[in-house]
C-alpha atoms as a PDB file:
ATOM      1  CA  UNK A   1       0.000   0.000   0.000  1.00  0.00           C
ATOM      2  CA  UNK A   2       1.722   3.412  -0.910  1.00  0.00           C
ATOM      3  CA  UNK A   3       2.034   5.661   1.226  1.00  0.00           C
ATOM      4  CA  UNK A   4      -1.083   8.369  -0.223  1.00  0.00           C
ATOM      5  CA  UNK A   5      -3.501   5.447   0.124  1.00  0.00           C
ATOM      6  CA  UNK A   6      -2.549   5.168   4.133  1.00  0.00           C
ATOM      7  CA  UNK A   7      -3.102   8.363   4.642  1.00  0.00           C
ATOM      8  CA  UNK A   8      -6.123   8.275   2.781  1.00  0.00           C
ATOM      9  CA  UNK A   9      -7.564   5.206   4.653  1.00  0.00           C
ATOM     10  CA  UNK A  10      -6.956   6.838   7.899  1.00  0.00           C
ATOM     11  CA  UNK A  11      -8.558  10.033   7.106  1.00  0.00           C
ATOM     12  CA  UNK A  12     -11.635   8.108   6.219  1.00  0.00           C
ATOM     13  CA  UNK A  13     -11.703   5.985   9.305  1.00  0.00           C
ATOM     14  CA  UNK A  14     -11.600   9.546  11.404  1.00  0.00           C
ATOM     15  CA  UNK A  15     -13.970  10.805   9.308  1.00  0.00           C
ATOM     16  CA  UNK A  16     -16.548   7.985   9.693  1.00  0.00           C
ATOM     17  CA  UNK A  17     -15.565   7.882  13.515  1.00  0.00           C
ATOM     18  CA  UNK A  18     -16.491  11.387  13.733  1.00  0.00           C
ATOM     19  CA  UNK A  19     -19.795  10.977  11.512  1.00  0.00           C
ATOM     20  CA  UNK A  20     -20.721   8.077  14.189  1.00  0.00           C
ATOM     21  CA  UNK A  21     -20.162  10.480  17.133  1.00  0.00           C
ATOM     22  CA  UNK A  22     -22.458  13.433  15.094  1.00  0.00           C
ATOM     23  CA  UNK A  23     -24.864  10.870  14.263  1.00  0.00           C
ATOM     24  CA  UNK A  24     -25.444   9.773  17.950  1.00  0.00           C
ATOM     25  CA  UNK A  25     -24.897  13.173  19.249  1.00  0.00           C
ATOM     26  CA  UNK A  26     -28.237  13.872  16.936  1.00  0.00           C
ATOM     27  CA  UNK A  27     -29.836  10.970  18.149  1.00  0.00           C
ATOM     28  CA  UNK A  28     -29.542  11.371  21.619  1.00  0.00           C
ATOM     29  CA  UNK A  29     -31.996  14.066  22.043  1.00  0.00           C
ATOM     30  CA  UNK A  30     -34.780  12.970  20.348  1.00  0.00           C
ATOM     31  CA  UNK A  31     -34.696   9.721  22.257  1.00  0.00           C
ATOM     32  CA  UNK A  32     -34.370  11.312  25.407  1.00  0.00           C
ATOM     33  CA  UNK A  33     -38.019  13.001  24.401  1.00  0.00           C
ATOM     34  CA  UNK A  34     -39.495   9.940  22.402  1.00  0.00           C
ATOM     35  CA  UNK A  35     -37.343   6.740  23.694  1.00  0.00           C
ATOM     36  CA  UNK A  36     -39.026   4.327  21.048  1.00  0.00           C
ATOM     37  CA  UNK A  37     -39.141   6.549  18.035  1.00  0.00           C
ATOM     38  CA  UNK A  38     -38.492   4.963  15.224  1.00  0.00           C
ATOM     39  CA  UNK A  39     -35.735   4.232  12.117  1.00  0.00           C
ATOM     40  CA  UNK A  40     -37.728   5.905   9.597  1.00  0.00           C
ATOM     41  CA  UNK A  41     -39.447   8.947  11.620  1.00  0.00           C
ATOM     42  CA  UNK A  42     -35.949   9.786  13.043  1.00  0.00           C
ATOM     43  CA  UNK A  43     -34.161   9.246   9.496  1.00  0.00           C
ATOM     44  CA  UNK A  44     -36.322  12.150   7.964  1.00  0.00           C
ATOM     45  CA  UNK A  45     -36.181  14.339  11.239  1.00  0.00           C
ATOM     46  CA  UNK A  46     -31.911  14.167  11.054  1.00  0.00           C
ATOM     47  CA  UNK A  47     -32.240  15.305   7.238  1.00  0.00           C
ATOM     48  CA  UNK A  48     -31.260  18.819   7.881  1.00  0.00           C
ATOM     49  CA  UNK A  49     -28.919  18.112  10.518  1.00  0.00           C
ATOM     50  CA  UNK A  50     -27.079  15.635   7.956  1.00  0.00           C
ATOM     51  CA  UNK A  51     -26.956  18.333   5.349  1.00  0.00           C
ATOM     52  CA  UNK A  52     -25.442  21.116   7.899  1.00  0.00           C
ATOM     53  CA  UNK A  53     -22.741  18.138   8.842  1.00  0.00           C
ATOM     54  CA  UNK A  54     -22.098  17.091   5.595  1.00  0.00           C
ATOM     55  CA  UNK A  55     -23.139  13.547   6.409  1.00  0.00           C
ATOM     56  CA  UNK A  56     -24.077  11.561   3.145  1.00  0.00           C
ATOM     57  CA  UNK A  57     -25.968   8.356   4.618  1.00  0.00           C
ATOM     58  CA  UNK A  58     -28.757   6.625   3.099  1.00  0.00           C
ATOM     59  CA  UNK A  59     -31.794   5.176   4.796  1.00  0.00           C
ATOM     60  CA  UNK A  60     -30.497   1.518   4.531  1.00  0.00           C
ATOM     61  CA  UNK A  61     -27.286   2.348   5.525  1.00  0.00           C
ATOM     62  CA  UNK A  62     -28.846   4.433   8.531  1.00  0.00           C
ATOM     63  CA  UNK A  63     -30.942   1.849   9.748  1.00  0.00           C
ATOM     64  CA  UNK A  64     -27.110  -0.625   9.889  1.00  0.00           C
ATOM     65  CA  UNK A  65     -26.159   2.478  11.610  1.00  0.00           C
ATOM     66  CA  UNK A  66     -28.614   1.776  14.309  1.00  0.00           C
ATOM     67  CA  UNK A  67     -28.703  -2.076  14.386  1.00  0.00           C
ATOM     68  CA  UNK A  68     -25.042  -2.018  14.708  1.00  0.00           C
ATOM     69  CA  UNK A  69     -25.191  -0.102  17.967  1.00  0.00           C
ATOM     70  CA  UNK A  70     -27.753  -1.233  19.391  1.00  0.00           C
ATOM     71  CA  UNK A  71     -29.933   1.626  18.306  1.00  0.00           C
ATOM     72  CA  UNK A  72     -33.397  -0.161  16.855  1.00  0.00           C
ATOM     73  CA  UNK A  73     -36.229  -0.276  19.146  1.00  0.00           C
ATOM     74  CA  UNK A  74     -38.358  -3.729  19.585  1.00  0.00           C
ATOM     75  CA  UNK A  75     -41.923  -3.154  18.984  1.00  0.00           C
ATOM     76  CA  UNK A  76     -44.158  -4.360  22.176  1.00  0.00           C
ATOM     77  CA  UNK A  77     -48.005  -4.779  22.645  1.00  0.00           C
ATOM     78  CA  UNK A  78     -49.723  -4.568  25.943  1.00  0.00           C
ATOM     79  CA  UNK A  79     -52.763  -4.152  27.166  1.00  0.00           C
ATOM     80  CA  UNK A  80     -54.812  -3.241  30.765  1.00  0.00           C
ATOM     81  CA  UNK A  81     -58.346  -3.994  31.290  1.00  0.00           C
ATOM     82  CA  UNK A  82     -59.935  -0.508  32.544  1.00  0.00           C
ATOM     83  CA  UNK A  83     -63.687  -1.494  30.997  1.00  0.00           C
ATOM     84  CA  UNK A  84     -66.605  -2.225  33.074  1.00  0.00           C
ATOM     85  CA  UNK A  85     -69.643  -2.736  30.355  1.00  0.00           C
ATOM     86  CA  UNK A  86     -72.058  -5.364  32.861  1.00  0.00           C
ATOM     87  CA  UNK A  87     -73.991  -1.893  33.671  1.00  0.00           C
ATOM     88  CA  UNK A  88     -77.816  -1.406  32.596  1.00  0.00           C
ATOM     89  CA  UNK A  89     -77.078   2.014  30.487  1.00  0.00           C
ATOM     90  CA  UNK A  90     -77.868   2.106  27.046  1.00  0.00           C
ATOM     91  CA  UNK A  91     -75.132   1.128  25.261  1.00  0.00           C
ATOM     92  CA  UNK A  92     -75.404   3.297  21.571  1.00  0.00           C
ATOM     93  CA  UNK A  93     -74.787   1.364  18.088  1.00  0.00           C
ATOM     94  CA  UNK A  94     -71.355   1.057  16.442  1.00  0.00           C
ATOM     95  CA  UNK A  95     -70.965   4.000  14.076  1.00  0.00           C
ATOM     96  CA  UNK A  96     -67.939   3.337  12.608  1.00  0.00           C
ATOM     97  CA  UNK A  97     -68.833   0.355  10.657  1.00  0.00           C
ATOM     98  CA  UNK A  98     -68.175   1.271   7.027  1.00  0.00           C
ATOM     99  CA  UNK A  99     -67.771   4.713   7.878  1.00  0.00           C
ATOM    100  CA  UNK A 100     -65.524   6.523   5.585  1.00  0.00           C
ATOM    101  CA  UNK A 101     -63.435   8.614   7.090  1.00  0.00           C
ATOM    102  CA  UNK A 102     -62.809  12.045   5.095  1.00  0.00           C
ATOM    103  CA  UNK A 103     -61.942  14.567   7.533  1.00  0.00           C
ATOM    104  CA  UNK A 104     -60.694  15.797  10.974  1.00  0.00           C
ATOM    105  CA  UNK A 105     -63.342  16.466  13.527  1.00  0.00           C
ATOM    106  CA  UNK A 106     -65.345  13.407  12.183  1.00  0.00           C
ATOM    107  CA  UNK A 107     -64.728  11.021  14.179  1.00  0.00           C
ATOM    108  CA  UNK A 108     -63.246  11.441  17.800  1.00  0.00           C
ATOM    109  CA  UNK A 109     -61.955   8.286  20.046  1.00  0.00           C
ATOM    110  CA  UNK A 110     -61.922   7.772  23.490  1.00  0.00           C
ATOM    111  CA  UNK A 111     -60.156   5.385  26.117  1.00  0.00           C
ATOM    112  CA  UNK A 112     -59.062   4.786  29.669  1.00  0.00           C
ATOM    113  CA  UNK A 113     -55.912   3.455  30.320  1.00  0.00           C
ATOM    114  CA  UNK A 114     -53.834   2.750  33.054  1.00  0.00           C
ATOM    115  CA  UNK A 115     -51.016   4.796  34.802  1.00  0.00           C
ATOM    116  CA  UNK A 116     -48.840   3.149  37.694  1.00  0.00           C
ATOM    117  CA  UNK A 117     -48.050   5.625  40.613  1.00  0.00           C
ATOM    118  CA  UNK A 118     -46.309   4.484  43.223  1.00  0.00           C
ATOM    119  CA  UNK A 119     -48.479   4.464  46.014  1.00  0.00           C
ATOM    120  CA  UNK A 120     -51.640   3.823  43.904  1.00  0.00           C
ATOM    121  CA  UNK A 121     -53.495   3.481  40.506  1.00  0.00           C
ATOM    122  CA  UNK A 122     -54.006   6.490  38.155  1.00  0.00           C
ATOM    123  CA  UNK A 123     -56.035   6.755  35.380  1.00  0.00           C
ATOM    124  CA  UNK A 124     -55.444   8.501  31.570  1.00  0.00           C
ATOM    125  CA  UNK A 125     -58.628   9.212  29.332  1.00  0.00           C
ATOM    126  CA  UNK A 126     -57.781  10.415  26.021  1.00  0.00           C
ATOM    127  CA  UNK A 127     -59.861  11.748  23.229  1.00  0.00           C
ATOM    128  CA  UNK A 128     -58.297  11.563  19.838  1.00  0.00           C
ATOM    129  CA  UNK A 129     -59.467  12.892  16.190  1.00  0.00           C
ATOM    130  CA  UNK A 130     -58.926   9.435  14.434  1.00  0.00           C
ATOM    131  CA  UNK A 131     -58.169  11.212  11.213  1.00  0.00           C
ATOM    132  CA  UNK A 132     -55.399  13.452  11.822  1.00  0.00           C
ATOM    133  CA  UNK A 133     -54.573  11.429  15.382  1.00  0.00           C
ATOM    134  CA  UNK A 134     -54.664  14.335  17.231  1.00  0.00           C
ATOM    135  CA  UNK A 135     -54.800  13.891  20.792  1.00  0.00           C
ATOM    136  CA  UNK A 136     -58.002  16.977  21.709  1.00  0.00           C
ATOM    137  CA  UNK A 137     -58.244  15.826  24.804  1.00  0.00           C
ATOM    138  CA  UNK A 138     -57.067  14.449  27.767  1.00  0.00           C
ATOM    139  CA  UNK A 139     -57.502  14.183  31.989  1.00  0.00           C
ATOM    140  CA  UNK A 140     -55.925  11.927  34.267  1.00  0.00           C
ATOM    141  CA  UNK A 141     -56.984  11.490  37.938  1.00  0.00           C
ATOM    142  CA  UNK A 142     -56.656   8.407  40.768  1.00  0.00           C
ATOM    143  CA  UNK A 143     -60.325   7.485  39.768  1.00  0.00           C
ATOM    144  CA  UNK A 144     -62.807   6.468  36.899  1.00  0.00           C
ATOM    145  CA  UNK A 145     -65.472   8.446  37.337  1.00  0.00           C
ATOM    146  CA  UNK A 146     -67.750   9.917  34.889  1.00  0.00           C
ATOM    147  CA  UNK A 147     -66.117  13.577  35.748  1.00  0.00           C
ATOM    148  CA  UNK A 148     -62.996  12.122  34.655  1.00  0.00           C
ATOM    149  CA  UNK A 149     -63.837  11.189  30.455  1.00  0.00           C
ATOM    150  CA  UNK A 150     -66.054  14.563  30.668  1.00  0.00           C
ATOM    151  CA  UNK A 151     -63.014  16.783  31.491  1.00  0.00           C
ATOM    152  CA  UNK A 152     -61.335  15.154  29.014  1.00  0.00           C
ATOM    153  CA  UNK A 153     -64.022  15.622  26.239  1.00  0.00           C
ATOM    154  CA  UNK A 154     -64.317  19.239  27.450  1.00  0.00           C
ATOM    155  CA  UNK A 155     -61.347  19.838  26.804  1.00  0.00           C
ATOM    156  CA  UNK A 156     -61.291  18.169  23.016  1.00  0.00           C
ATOM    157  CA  UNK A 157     -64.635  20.267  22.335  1.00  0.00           C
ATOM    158  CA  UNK A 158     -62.866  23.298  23.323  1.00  0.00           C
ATOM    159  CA  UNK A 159     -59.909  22.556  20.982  1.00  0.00           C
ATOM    160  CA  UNK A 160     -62.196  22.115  17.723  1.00  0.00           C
ATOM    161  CA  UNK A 161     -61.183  23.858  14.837  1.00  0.00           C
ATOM    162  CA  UNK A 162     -63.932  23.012  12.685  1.00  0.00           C
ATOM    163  CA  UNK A 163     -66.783  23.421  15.156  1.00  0.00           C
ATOM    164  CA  UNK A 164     -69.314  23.358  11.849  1.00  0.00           C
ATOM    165  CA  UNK A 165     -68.976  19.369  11.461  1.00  0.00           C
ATOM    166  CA  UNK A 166     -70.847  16.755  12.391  1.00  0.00           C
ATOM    167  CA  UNK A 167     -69.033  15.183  15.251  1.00  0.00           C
ATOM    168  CA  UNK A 168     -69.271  11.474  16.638  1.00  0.00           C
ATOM    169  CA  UNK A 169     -67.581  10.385  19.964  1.00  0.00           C
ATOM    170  CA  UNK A 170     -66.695   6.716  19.946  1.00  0.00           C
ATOM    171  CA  UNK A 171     -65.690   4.720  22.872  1.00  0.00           C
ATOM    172  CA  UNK A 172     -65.946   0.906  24.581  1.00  0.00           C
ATOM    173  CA  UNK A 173     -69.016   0.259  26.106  1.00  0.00           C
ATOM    174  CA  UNK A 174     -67.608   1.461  29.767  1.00  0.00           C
ATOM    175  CA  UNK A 175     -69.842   2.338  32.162  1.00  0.00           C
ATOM    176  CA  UNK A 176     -68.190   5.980  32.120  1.00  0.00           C
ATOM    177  CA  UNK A 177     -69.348   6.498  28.576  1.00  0.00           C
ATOM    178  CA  UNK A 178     -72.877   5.046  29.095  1.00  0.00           C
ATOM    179  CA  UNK A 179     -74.159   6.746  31.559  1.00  0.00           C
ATOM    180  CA  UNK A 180     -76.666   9.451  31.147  1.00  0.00           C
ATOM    181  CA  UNK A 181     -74.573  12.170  32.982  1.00  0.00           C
ATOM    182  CA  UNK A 182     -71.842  11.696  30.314  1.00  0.00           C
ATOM    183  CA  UNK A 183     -74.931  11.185  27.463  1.00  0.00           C
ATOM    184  CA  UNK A 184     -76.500  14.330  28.355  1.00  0.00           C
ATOM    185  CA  UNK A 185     -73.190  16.788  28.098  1.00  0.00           C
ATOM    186  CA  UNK A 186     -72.145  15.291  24.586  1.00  0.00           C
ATOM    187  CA  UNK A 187     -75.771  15.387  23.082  1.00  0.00           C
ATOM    188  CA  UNK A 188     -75.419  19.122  24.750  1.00  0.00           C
ATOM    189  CA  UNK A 189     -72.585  19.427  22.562  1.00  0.00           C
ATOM    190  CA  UNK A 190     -74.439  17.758  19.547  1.00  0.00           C
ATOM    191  CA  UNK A 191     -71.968  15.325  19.379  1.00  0.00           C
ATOM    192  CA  UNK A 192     -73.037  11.488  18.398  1.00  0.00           C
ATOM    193  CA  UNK A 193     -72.577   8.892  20.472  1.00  0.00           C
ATOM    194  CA  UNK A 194     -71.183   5.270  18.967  1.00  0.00           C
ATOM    195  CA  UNK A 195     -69.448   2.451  20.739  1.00  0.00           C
ATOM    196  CA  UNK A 196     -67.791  -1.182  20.067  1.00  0.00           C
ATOM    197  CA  UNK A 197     -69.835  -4.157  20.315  1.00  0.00           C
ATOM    198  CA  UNK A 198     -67.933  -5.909  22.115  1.00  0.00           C
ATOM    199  CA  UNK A 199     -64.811  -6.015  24.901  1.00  0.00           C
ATOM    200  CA  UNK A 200     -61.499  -6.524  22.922  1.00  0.00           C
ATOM    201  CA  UNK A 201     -59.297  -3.800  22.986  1.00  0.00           C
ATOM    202  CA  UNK A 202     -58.455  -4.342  18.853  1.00  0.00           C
ATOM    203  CA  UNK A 203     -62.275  -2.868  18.354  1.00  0.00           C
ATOM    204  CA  UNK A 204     -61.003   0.787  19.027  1.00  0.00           C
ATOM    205  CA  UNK A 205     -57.483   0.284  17.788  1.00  0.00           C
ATOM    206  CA  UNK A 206     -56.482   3.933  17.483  1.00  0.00           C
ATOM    207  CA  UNK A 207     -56.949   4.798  20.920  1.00  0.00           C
ATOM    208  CA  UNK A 208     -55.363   1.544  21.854  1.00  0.00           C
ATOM    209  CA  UNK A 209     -52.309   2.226  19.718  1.00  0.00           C
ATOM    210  CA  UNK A 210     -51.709   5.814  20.777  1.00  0.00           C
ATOM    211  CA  UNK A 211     -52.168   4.371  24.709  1.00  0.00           C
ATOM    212  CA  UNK A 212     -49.177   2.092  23.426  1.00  0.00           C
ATOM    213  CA  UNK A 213     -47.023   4.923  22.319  1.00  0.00           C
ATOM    214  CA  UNK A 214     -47.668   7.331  25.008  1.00  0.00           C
ATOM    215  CA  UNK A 215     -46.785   4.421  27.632  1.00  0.00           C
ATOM    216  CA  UNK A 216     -43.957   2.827  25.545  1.00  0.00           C
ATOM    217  CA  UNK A 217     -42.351   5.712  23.719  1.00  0.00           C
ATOM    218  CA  UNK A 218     -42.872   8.523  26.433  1.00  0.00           C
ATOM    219  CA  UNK A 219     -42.288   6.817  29.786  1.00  0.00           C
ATOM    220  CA  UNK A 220     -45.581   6.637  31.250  1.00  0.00           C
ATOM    221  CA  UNK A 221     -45.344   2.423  31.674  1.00  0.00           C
ATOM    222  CA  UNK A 222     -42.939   2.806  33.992  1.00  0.00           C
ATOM    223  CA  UNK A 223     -44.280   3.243  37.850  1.00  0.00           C
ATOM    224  CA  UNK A 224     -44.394   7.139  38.161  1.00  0.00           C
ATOM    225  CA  UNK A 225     -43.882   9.068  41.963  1.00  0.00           C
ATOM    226  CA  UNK A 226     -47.339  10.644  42.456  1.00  0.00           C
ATOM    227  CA  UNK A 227     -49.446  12.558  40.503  1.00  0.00           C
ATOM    228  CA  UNK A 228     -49.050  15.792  39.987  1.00  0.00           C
ATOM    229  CA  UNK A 229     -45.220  13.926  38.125  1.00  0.00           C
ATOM    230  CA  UNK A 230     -47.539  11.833  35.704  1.00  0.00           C
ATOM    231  CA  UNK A 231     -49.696  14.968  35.067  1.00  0.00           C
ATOM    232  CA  UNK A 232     -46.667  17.217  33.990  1.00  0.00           C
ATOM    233  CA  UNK A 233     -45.233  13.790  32.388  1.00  0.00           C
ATOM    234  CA  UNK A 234     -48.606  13.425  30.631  1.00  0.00           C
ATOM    235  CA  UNK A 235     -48.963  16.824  29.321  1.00  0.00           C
ATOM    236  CA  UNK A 236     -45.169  16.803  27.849  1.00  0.00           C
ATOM    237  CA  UNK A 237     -45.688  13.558  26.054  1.00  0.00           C
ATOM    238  CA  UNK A 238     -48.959  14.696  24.345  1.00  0.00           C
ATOM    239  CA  UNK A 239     -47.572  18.303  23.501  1.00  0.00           C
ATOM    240  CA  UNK A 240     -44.416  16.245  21.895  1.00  0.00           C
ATOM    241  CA  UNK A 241     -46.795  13.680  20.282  1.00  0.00           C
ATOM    242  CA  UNK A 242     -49.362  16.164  18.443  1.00  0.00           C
ATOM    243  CA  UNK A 243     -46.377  18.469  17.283  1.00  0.00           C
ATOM    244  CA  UNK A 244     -43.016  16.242  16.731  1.00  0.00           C
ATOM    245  CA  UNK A 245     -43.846  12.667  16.285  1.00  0.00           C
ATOM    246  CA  UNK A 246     -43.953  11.844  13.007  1.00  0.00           C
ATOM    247  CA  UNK A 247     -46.974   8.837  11.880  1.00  0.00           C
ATOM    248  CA  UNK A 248     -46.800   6.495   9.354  1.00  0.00           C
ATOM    249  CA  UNK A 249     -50.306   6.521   8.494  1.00  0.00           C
ATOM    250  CA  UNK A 250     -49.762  10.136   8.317  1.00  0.00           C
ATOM    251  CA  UNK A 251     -47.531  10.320   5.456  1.00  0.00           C
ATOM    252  CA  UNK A 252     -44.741  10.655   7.945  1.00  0.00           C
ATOM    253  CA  UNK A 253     -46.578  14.196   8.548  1.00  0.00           C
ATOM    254  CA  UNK A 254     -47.551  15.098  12.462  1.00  0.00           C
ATOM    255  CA  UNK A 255     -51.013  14.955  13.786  1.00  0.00           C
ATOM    256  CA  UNK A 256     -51.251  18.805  13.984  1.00  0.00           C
ATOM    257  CA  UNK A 257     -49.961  19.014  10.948  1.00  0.00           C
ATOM    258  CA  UNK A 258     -52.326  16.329   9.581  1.00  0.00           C
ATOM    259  CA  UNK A 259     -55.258  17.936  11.545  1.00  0.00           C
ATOM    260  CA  UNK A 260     -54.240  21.724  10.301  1.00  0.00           C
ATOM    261  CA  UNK A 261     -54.056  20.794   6.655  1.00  0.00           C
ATOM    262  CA  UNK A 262     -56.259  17.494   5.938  1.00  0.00           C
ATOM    263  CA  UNK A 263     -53.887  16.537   2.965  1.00  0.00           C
ATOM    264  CA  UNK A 264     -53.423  12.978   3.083  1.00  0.00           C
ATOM    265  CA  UNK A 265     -55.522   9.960   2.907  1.00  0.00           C
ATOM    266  CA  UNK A 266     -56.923   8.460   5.259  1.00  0.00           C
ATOM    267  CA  UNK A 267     -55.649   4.560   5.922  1.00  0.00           C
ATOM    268  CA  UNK A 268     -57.641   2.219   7.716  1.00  0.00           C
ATOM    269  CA  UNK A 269     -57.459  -1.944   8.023  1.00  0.00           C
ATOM    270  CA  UNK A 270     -60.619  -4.277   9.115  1.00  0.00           C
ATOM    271  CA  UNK A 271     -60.584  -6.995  11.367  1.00  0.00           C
ATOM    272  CA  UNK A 272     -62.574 -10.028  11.508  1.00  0.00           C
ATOM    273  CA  UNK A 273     -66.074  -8.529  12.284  1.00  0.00           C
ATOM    274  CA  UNK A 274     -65.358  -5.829   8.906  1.00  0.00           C
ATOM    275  CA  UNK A 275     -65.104  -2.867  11.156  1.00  0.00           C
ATOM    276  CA  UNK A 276     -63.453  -0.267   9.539  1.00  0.00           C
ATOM    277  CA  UNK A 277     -60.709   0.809  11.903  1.00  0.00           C
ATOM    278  CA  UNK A 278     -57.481   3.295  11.855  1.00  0.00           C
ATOM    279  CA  UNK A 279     -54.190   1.862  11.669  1.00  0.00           C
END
């Protein structure tokens, strides 16, 4: 080997060394914000960063990057049982079956899931547009109460943009979302009321996938001091998730993006009973 194509050699061993570092250094701080975001979400949030560092890498190559150290994140499903439906309410008709869904303010979802504190339970409701997959709303307390899925529905009615739409709420059968306390504020609202048809969590699978990344990819699985952490823990991870995180089904756009401009299509899959549901 002369003595040019040494020097050359080692100059491109520093210079991929120092790449690496850059390219971790980027890394670092949107997984300290979004620990399980993924290959292809942070591959198009580093383009500009690449450019200013002069970093040529393509997506394959980027995603070696990660596998090589120990960089890709494992996808994981789990789920908590927060429904009680053995009530006497009326429980309203599924809505969603063979809707279409065109637009944002459609279609909101709600859910209940389950925080761990560590001296006791807490509870997260969400309400999210299942177009754009916008969280609107949100409330988390040490109890299910009614009060508790109203706040958060408040709070999504008070975040409309597009107020002149039709609106349907749709939820499990839960005894929270049955009853005529919570009946009588969303028909106040003249908002819809639909719900599953049965228990499984798959038969409102946006909710349950946004539960999944708010617990998996913002922290909140993990058994949080007391509550007033997991409240300023839960409103970081939402403000992050409607304005940073990136969705496949989104066109790699965000949900405020998605909900602000209503370009892309909307994707949905069906499941055994041909309920039309978001992915």
């Amino acid at each position: 080997m002369s003595k040019q194509a040494y020097y050359k050699r080692i100059n491109k061993q520093k210079t991929q060394e120092s790449q690496a570092h850059i390219i971790k250094e980027l890394i670092t701080p949107i997984r300290q914000k979004m620990a399980r975001y993924g290959a292809k979400k942070l591959y198009l949030d580093l383009q500009d960063d690449f450019l200013k560092n002069d970093i040529k890498i393509g997506r394959d190559k980027f995603f070696y990057f990660l596998k090589y150290h120990n960089l890709l994140i494992k996808k994981t499903k789990l789920y908590h049982i927060t429904t009680d439906s053995k009530h006497g309410f009326y429980k309203s008709k599924d809505l969603l079956i063979n809707l279409e869904i065109k637009h944002a303010e459609q279609v909101f979802v709600s859910d209940i899931t389950y925080i761990k504190l560590a001296s006791q339970h807490a509870y997260l409701a969400l309400v999210t547009d299942v177009y754009s997959k916008k969280i609107m709303g949100y409330k988390i307390d040490t109890n299910m109460r009614v009060q508790l899925v109203k706040d958060a529905l408040k709070m999504a009615v008070k975040n409309r943009i597009y107020n002149n739409e039709n609106l349907i709420h749709h939820s499990d059968r839960g005894i929270q979302y049955c009853c005529p306390d919570f009946a009588e504020f969303a028909k106040s609202k003249n908002i819809i009321l639909s719900t599953t048809q049965n228990s499984s969590p798959y038969e409102n699978a946006v909710v349950e996938r946004i539960n999944g990344i708010l617990k998996h990819e913002f922290g909140l699985n993990k058994t949080i001091p007391n509550l007033k952490t997991a409240e300023k823990m839960v409103k970081q991870a939402i403000e992050i998730y409607n304005n940073e995180r990136r969705h496949c089904s989104l066109e790699m756009k965000t949900p405020q993006y998605a909900h602000q401009n209503q370009t892309h299509k909307y994707k949905s899959y069906k499941n055994k009973k041909n309920t039309t549901l978001a992915t």
